[in-house]
Protein backbone atom coordinates (compact mmCIF):
# COMPACT_ATOMS: atom_id res chain seq x y z
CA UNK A 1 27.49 -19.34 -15.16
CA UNK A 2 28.40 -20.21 -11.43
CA UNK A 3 25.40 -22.79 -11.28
CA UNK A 4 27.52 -25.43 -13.49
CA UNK A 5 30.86 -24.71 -11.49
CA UNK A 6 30.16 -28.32 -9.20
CA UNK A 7 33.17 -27.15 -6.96
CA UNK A 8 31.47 -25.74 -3.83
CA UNK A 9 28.05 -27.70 -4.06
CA UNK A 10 29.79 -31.58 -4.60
CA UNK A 11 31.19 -31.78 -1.36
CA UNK A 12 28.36 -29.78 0.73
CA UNK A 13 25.80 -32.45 -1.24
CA UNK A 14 28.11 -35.57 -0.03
CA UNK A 15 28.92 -34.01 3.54
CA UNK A 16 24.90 -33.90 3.94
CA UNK A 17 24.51 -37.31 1.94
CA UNK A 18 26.83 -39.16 4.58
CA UNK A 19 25.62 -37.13 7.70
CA UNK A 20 22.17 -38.67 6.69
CA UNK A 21 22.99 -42.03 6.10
CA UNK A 22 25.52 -42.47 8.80
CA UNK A 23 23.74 -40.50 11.59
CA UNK A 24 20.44 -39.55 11.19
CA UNK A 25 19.05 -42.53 9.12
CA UNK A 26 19.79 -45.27 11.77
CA UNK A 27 18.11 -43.23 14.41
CA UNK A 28 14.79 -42.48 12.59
CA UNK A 29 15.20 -46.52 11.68
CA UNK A 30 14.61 -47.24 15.37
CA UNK A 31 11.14 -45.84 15.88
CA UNK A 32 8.01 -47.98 15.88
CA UNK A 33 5.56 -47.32 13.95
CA UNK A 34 2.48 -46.14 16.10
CA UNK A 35 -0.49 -48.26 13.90
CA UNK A 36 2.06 -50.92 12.30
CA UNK A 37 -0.08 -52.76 9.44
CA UNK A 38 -2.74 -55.57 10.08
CA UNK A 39 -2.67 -59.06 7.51
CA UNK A 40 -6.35 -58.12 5.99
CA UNK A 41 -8.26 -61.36 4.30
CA UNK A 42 -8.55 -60.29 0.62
CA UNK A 43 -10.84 -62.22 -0.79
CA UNK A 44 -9.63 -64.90 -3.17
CA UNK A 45 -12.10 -63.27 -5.81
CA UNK A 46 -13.68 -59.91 -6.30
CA UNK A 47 -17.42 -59.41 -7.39
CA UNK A 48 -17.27 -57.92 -11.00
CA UNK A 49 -18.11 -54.72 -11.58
CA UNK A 50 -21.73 -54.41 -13.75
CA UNK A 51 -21.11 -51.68 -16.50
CA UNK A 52 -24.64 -49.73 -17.88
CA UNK A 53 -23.67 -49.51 -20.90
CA UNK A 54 -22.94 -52.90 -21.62
């Protein structure tokens, strides 16, 4: 079965692996985010939540 023969597909799989980390990864790093995240209050203690049935 030529799927299990890991010959041709190891070194395509790290050739892409490295290209990614070593190229691609530190440029897509360097982007802002366009809404970066707000500190929200959360509120030292929530309401419980009434159940009907009990």
């Amino acid at each position: 079965m030529p799927q299990l023969n890991p010959a041709p597909w190891f070194p395509i799989m790290l050739l892409t692996w490295f290209t990614f980390s070593l190229l691609i990864q530190p440029k897509l790093l360097t982007f802002t985010t366009t809404n970066p995240p707000l500190n929200k209050n959360i509120p030292t203690k929530p309401t419980p939540w009434t159940w009907p049935w009990a």
